[in-house]
Every structure is written in structure tokens, then in C-alpha cells.
C-alpha atoms as a PDB file:
ATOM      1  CA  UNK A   1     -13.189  13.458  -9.268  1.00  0.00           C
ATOM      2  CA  UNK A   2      -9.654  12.532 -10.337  1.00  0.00           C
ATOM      3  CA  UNK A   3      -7.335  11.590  -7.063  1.00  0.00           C
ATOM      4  CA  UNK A   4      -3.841  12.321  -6.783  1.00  0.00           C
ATOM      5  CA  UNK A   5      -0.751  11.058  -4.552  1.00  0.00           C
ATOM      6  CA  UNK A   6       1.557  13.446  -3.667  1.00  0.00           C
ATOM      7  CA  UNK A   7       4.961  13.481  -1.241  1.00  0.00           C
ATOM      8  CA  UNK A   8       5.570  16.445   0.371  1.00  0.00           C
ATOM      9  CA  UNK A   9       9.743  16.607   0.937  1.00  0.00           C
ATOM     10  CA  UNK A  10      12.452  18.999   0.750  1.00  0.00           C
ATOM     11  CA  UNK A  11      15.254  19.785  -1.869  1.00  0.00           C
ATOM     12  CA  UNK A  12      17.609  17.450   0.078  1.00  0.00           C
ATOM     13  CA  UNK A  13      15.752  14.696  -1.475  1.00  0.00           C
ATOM     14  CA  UNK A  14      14.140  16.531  -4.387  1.00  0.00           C
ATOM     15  CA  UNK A  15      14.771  13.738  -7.290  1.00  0.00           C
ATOM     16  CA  UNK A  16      16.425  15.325 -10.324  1.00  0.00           C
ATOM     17  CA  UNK A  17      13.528  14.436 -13.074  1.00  0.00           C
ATOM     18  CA  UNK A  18      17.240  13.905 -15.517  1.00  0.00           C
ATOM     19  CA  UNK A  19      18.030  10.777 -13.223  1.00  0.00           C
ATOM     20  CA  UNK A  20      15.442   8.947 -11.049  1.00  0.00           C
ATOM     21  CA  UNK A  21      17.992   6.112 -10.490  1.00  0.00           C
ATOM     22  CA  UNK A  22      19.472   7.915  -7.388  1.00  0.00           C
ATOM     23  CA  UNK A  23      16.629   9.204  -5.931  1.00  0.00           C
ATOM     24  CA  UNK A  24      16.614   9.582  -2.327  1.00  0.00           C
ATOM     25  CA  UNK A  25      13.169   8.661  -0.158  1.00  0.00           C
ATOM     26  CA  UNK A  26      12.904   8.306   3.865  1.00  0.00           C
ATOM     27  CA  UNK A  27      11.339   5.399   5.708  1.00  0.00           C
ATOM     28  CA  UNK A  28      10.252   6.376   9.328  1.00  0.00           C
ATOM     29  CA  UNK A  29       8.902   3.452  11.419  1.00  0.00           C
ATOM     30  CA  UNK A  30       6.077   3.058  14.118  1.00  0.00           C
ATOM     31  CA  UNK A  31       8.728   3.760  17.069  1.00  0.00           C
ATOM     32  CA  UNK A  32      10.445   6.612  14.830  1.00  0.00           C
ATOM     33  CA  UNK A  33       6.544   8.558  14.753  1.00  0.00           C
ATOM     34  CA  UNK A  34       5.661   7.905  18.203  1.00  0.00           C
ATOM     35  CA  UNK A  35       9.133   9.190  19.602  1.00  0.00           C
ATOM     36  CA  UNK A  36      10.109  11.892  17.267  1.00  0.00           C
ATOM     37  CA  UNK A  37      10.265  15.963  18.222  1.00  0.00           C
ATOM     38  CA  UNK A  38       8.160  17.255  15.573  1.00  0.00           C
ATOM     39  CA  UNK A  39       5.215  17.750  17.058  1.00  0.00           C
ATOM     40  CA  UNK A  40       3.474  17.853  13.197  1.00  0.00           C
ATOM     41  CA  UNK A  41       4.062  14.500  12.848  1.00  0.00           C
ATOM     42  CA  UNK A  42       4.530  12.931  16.514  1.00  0.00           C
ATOM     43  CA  UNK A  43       1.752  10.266  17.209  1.00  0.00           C
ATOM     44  CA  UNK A  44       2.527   8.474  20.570  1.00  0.00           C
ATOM     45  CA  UNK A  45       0.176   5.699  19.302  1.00  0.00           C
ATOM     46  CA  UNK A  46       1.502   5.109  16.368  1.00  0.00           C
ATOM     47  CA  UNK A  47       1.272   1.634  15.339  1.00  0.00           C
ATOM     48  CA  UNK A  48      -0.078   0.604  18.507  1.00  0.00           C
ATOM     49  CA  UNK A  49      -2.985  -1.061  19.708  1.00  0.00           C
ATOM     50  CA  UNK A  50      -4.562  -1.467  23.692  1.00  0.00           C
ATOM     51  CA  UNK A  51      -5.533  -4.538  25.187  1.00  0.00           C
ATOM     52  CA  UNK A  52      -8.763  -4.951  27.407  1.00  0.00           C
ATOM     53  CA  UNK A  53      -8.591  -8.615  29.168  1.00  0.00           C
ATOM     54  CA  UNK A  54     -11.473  -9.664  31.179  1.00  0.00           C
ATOM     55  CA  UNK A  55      -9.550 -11.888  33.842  1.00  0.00           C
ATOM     56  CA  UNK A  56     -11.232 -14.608  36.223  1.00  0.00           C
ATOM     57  CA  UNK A  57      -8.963 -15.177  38.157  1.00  0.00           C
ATOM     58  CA  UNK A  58      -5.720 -14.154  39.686  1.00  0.00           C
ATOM     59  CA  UNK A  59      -2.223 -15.123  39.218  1.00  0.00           C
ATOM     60  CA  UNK A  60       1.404 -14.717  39.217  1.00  0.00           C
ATOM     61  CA  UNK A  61       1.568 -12.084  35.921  1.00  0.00           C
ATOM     62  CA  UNK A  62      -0.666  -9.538  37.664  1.00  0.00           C
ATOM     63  CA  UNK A  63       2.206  -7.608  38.791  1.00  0.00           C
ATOM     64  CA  UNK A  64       2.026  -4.375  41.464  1.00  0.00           C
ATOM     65  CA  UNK A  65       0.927  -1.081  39.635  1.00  0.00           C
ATOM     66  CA  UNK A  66      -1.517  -2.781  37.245  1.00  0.00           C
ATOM     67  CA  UNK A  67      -5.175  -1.924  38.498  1.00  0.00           C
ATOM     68  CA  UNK A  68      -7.823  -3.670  37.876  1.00  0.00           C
ATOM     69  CA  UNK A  69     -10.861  -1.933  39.231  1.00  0.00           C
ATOM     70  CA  UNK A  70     -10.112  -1.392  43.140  1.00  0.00           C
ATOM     71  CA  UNK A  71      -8.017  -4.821  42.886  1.00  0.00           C
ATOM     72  CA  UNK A  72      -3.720  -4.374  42.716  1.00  0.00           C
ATOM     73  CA  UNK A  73      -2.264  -8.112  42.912  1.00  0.00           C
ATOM     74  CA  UNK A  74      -1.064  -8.867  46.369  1.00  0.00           C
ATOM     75  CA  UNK A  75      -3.733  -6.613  47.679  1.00  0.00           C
ATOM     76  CA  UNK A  76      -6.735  -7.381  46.260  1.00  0.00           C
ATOM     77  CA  UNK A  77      -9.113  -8.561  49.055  1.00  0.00           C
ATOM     78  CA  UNK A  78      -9.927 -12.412  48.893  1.00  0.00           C
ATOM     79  CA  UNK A  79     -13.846 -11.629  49.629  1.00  0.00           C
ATOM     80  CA  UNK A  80     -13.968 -10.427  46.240  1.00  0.00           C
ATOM     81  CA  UNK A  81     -13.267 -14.214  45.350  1.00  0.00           C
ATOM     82  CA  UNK A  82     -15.633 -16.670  44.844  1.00  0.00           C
ATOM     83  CA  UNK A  83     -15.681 -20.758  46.285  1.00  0.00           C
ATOM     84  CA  UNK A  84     -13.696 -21.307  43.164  1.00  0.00           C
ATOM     85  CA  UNK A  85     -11.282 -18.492  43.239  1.00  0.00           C
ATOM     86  CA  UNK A  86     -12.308 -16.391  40.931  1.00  0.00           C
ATOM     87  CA  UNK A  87     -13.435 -13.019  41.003  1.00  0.00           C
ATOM     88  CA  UNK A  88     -17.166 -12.544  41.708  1.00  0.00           C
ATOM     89  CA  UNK A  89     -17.201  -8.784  39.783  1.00  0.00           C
ATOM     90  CA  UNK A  90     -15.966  -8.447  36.167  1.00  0.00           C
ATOM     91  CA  UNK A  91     -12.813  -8.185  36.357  1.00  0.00           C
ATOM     92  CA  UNK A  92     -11.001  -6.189  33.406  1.00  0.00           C
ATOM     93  CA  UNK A  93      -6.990  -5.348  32.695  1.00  0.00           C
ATOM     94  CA  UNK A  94      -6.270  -2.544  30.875  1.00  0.00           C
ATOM     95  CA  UNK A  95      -3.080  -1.997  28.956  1.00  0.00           C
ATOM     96  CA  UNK A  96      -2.652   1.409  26.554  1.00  0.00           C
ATOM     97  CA  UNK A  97       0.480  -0.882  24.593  1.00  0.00           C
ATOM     98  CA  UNK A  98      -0.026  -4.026  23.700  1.00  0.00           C
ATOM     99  CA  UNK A  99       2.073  -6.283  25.423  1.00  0.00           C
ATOM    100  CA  UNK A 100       3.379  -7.913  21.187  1.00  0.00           C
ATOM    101  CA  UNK A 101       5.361  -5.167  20.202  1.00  0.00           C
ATOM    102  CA  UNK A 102       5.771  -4.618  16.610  1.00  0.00           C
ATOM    103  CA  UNK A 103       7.927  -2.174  14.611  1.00  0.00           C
ATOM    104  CA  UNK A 104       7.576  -1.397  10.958  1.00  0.00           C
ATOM    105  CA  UNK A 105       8.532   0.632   8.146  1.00  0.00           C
ATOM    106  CA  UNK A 106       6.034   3.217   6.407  1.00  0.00           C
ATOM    107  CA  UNK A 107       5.909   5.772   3.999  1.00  0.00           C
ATOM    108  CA  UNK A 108       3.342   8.128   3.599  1.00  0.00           C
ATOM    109  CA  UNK A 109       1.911  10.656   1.097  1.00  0.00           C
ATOM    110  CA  UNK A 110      -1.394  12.728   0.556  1.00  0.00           C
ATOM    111  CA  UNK A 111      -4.953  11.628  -1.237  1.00  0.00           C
ATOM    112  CA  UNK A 112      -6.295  14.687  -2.956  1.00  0.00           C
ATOM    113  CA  UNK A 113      -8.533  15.692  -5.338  1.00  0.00           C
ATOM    114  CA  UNK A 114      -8.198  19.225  -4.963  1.00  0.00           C
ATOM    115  CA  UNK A 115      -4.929  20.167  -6.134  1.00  0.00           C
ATOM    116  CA  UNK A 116      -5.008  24.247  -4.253  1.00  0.00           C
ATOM    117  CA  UNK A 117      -4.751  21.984  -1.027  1.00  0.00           C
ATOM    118  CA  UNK A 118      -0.752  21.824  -2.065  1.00  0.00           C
ATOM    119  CA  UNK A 119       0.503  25.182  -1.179  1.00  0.00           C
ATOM    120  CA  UNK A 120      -1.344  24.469   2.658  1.00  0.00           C
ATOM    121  CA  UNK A 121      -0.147  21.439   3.022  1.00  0.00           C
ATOM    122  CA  UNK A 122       3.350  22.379   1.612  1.00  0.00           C
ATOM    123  CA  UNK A 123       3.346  25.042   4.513  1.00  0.00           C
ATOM    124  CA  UNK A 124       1.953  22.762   7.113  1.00  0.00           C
ATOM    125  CA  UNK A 125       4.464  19.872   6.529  1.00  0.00           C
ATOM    126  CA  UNK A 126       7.210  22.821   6.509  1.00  0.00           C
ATOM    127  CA  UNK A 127       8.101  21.551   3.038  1.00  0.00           C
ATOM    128  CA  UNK A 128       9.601  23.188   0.116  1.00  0.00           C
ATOM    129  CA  UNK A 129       8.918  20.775  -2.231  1.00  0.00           C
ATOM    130  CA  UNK A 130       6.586  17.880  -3.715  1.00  0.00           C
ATOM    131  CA  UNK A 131       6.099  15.331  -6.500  1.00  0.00           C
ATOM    132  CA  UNK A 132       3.082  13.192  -7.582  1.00  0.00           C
ATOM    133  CA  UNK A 133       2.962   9.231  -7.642  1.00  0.00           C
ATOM    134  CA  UNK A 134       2.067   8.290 -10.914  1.00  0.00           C
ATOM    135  CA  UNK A 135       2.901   4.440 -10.765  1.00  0.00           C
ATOM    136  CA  UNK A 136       1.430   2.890  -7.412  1.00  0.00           C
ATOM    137  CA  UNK A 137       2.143  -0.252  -8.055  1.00  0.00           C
ATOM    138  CA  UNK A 138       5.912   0.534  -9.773  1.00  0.00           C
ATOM    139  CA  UNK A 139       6.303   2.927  -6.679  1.00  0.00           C
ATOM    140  CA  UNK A 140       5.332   0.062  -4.566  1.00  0.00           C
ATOM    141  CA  UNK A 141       8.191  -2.266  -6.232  1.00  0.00           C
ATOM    142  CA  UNK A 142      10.496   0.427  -6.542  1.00  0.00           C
ATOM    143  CA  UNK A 143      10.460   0.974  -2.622  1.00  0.00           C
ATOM    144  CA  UNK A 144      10.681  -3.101  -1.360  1.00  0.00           C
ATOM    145  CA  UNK A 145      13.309  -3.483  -4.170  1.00  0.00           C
ATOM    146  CA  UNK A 146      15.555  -0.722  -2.784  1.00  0.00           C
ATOM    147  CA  UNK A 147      14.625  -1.457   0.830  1.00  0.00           C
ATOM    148  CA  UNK A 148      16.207  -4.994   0.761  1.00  0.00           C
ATOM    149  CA  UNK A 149      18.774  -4.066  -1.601  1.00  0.00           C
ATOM    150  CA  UNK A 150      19.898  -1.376   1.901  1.00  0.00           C
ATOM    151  CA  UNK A 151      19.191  -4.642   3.987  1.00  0.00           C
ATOM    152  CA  UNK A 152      21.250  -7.061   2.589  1.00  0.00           C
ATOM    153  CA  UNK A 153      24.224  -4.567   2.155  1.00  0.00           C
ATOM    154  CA  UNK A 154      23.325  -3.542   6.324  1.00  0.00           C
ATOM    155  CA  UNK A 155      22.467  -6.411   8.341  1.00  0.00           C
ATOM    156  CA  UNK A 156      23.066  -4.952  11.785  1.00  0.00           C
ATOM    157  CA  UNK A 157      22.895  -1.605  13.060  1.00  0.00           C
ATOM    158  CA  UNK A 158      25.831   0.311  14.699  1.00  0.00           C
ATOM    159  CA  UNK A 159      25.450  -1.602  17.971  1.00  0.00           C
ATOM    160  CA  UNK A 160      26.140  -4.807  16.246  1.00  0.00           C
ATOM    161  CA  UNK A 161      22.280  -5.864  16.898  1.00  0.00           C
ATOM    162  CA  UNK A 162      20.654  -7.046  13.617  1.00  0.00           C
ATOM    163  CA  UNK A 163      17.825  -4.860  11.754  1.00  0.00           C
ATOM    164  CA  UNK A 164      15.454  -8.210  11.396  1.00  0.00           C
ATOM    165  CA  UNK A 165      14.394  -9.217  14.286  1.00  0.00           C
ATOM    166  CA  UNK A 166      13.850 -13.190  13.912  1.00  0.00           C
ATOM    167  CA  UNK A 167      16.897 -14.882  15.116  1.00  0.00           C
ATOM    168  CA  UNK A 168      18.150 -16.530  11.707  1.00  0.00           C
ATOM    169  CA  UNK A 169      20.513 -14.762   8.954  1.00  0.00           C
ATOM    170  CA  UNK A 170      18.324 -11.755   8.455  1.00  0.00           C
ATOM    171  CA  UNK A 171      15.653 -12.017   5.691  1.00  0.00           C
ATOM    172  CA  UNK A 172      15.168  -8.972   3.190  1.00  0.00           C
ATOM    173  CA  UNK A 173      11.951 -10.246   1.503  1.00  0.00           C
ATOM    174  CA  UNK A 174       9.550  -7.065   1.931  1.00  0.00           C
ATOM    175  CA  UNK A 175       5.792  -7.140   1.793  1.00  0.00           C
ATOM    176  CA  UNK A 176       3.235  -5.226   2.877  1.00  0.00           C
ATOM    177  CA  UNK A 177       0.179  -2.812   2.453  1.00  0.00           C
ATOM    178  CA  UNK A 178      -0.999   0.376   1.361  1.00  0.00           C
ATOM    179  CA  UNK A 179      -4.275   1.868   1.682  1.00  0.00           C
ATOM    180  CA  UNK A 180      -5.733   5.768   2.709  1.00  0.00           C
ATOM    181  CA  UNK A 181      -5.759   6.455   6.607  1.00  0.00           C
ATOM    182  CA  UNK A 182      -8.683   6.435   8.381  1.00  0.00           C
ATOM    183  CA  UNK A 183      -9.269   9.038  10.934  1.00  0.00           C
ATOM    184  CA  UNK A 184     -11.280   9.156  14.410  1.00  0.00           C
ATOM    185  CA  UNK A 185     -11.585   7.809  17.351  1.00  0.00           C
ATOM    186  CA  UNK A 186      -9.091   4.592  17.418  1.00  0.00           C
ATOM    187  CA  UNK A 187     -10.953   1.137  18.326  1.00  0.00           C
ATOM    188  CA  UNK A 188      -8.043  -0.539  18.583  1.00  0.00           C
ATOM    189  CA  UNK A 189      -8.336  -2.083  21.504  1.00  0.00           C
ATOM    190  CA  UNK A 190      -8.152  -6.558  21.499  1.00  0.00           C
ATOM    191  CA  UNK A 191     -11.002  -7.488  23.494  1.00  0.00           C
ATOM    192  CA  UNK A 192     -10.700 -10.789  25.185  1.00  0.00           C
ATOM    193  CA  UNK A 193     -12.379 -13.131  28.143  1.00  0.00           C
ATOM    194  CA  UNK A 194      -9.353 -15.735  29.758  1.00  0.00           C
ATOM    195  CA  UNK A 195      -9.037 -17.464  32.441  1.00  0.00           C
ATOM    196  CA  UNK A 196      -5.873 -15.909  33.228  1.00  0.00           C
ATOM    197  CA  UNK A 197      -3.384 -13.399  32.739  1.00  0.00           C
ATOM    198  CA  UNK A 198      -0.523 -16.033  32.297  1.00  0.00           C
ATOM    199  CA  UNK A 199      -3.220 -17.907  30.036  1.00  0.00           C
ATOM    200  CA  UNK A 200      -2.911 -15.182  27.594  1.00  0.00           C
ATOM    201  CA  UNK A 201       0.443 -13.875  27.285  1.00  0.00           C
ATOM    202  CA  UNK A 202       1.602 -18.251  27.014  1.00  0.00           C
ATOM    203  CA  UNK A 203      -1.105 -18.227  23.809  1.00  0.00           C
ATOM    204  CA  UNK A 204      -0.935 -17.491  20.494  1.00  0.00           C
ATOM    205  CA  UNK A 205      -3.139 -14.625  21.017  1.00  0.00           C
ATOM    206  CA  UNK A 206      -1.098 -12.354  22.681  1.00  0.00           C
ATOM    207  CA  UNK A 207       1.404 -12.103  19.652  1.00  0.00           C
ATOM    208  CA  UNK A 208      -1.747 -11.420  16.792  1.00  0.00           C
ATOM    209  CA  UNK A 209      -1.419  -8.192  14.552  1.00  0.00           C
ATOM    210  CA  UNK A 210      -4.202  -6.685  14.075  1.00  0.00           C
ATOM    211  CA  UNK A 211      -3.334  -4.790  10.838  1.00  0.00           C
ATOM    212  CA  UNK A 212      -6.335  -2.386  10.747  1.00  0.00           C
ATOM    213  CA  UNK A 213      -5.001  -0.114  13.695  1.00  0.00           C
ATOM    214  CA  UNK A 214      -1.640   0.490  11.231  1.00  0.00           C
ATOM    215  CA  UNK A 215      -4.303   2.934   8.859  1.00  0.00           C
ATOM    216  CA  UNK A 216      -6.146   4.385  11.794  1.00  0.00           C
ATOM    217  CA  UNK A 217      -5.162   7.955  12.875  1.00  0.00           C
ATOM    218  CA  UNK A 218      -6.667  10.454  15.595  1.00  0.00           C
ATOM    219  CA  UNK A 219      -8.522  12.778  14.223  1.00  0.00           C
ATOM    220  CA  UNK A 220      -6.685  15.855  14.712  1.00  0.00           C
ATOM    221  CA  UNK A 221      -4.567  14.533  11.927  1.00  0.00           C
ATOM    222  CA  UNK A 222      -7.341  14.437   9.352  1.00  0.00           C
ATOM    223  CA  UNK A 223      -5.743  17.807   7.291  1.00  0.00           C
ATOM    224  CA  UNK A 224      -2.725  15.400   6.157  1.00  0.00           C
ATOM    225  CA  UNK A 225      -5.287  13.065   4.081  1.00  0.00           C
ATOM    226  CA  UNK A 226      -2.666  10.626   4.575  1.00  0.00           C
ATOM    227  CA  UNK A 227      -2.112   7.518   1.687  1.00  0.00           C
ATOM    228  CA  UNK A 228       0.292   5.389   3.677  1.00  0.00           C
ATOM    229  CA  UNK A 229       2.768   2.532   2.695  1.00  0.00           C
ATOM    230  CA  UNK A 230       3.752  -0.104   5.709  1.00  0.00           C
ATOM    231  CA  UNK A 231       6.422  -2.040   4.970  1.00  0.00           C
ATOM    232  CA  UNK A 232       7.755  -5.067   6.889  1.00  0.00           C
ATOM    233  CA  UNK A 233       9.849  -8.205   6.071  1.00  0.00           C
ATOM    234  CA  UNK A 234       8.522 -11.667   5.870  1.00  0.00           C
ATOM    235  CA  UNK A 235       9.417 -15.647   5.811  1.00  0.00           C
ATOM    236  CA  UNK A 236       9.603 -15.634   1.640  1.00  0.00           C
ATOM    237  CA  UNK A 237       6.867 -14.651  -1.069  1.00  0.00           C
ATOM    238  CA  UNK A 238       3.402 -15.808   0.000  1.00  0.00           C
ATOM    239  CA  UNK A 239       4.646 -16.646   3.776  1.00  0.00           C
ATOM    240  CA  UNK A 240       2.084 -15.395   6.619  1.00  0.00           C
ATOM    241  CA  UNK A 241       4.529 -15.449   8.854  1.00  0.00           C
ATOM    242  CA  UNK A 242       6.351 -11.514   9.150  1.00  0.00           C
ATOM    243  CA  UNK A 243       8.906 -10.280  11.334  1.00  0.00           C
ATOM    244  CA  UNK A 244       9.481  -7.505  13.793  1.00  0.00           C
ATOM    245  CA  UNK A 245      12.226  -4.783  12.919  1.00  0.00           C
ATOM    246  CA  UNK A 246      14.915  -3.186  15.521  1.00  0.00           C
ATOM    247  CA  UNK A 247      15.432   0.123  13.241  1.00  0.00           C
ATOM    248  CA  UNK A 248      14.328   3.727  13.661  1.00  0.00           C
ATOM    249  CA  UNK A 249      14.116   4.909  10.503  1.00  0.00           C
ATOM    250  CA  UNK A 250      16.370   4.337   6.685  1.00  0.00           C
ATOM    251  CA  UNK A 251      17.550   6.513   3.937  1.00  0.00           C
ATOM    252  CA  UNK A 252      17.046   4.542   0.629  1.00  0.00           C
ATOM    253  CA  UNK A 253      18.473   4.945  -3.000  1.00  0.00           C
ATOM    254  CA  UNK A 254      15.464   4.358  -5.102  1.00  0.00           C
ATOM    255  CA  UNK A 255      15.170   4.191  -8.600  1.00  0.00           C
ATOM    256  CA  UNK A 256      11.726   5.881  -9.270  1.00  0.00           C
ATOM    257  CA  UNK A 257      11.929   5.929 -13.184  1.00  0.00           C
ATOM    258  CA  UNK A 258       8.568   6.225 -14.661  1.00  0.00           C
ATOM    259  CA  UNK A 259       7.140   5.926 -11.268  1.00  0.00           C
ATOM    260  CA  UNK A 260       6.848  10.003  -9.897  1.00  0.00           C
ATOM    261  CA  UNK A 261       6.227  13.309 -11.900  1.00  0.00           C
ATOM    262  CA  UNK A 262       6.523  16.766 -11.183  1.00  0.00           C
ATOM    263  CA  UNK A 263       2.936  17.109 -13.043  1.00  0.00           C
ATOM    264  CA  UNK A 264      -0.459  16.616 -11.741  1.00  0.00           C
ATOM    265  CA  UNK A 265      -0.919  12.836 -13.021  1.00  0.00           C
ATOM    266  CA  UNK A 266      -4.031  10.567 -11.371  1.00  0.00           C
ATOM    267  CA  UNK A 267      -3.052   7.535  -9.989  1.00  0.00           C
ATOM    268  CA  UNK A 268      -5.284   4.386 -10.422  1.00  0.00           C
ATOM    269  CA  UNK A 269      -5.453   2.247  -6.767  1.00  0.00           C
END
């Protein structure tokens, strides 16, 4: 069956099909999601991902209030030490946010194939409008064109503290991903055996993405059949290397010629 994109919005930023150069789309963020009031669209994971760390021994980072299994560092009982110092039980730190934050832009949509779904979803999104994406890929461009265009003309936010957060003049190359949400049970969790606490959060592990978590959803959002669009900026074109954002969310000036319709039109991924 034929799929379709569609963005579920209100006549505030309902384009005017005469003039797609000034058309008006929101970016919210990972923190914006997690914090914000609607309770439709407030996920307090959002972006996130936990962190299970099977420790051997103890040391200076395992601070009061963190439990590990009966043991709380600096009262953790030393017969549950070996000769060696480490512990004789497996010995597991839990933490529900990773300790590498990362903020990003997204926009998101609906995947459908049944087009009656509209009018439910219009009502459940409290929307009064909608439009169909068309062009993925020109949507795609459209978006990171306008979002660094907003970046370069904004480098800091009212505070003074700058959007990109990287410590050099503030890059506006954007990349990213797109791809339909997945939705269940998150397994986001990064499993991992060290020596030590300190061990970890001094190695390059402790700052890895793990992308995947960024499409997965719980499951009592499965109605929104979510298609969503995470955008973040990077070192240059074909750089690995991407950077974390200090922004909530953006209003961008988009110019979505050829790219949306108000007609049902398929979209090819």
C-alpha cells in the first residue's frame, strides 16, 4: 500500500500553497519533549539512554545516594571485598540518564497508509491543520538549509551562551537522520564490565551515542506512527565528529517549494 508523510500543525504556521518561500516549521529538541507541559507529546526519556556498569571495584566517583545492590560508597561493608579489593558479588550501577548528555533538534510527522486516520490524529494532536511531504529528500535539504541559515544569523541565545556547544566559532553544518519510530519497550540501556567507575567516565566510552535509542518510543505512543527527522550540527560534510546543542527549541523560515502539498501525494524513502 502507498505510504504517506503528513505534519499535523495549526494555521499559525499553515504555509500559503501561493508562497512556500516563507513558510514557517518548528524544531523541538530532546530536552524541549522531555520537559514540555503537553502531556500529548511529553516523553521524559526522550533522547535518552540508561547506563548499566558492572563495577569491580570501588572508588572515588561512587558518590553517596548511588546504590549498588545493598552497597552506598562510604558504607559499603569491606567483607564484601575480596584479597584484591574487589567486590566478591556482581556488582552493577544503575543510572536512568546517561551520564553524556546530548541535545538535538527533531522534527516529526506521521507514516500512514490509511488516509481516514487524519481526522483522529488531527483531533488527537489538537491540530487544525495538515500537509503531506511530497519531497523527502528536498524536505530534508530544505530544513538543514534554513536551520543554519537561523544559526549563523543567531549564534548565542539571550543569555549570551552560544547555541553550538563545541567551544570554537559555532559551526552551522547540519546533518543527520530520518527514519519511522519504533515503539516498545526501550533497550536502551549501554551495558558495560570496568574496572572502575572513574575508569569509565575518563574513557571514550562514556561520551558514545548510541543513535538507535533517538527512533525508539514507549509504546503508549504507537497511535502517532511517528516519521521523525533528528537534526544536529557537525565538524564539516562527511565529519564523524557532531556536536551537542544548548537550545530548546527554533522557529525556522523554510522555503518548502515543491517539497509539501495539500494533496494526498506518496512519498518514496
Amino acid at each position: 500500500m502507498p505510504k504517506y508523510l503528513v505534519r499535523f500543525t495549526t494555521k499559525k504556521y499553515f504555509p500559503n500553497f501561493d508562497d512556500l518561500t516563507q513558510y514557517t516549521i518548528k524544531l523541538g529538541t530532546f530536552h524541549h519533549y522531555r520537559n514540555i507541559e503537553d502531556k500529548i507529546r511529553q516523553d521524559r526519556e526522550e533522547g535518552q539512554r540508561g547506563l548499566d556498569l558492572i563495577i569491580k571495584k570501588p572508588c572515588d566517583k561512587l558518590i553517596n545516594g548511588i546504590e549498588t545492590g545493598e552497597i552506598i560508597f562510604g558504607q559499603y561493608d569491606e567483607s564484601l571485598l575480596n584479597d584484591e579489593g574487589e567486590f566478591i558479588a556482581e556488582t552493577h550501577i544503575l543510572y536512568h540518564e546517561h551520564l553524556y548528555e546530548f541535545n538535538s533538534w527533531m522534527f516529526c510527522c506521521s507514516i500512514i497508509e490509511d488516509l481516514s486516520l487524519i481526522p483522529k490524529l488531527k483531533e488527537y494532536f489538537e491540530c487544525d491543520s495538515h500537509y503531506f511531504i511530497n519531497d523527502l529528500d528536498g524536505f530534508v535539504l530544505a530544513t538543514q538549509n534554513a536551520l543554519a541559515a537561523s544559526l549563523k544569523e543567531n549564534r548565542v541565545d539571550k543569555k549570551g551562551k552560544p547555541f553550538i556547544l563545541h567551544g570554537k566559532e559555532p559551526n552551522v553544518w547540519i546533518d543527520g537522520f530520518k527514519n519511522p519510530v519504533k515503539y516498545g519497550i526501550r533497550n536502551g540501556y549501554q551495558k558495560e564490565t570496568v574496572d572502575t567507575l572513574t575508569e569509565f567516565t575518563n574513557s571514550p566510552k562514556s561520551r558514545a551515542l548510541n543513535m538507535g535509542i533517538w527512533f525508539h518510543k514507549p509504546k503508549r505512543f504507537e497511535f502517532e506512527s511517528e516519521f521523525r527527522f533528528v537534526l544536529y550540527p557537525t565538524a564539516g560534510r562527511n565529519e564523524k565528529k557532531i556536536f551537542n546543542i544548548n537550545d530548546d527549541s527554533r522557529l525556522i523560515e523554510c522555503d518548502l517549494t515543491n517539497c509539501i502539498s495539500t494533496e494526498p501525494i506518496t512519498f518514496e524513502k
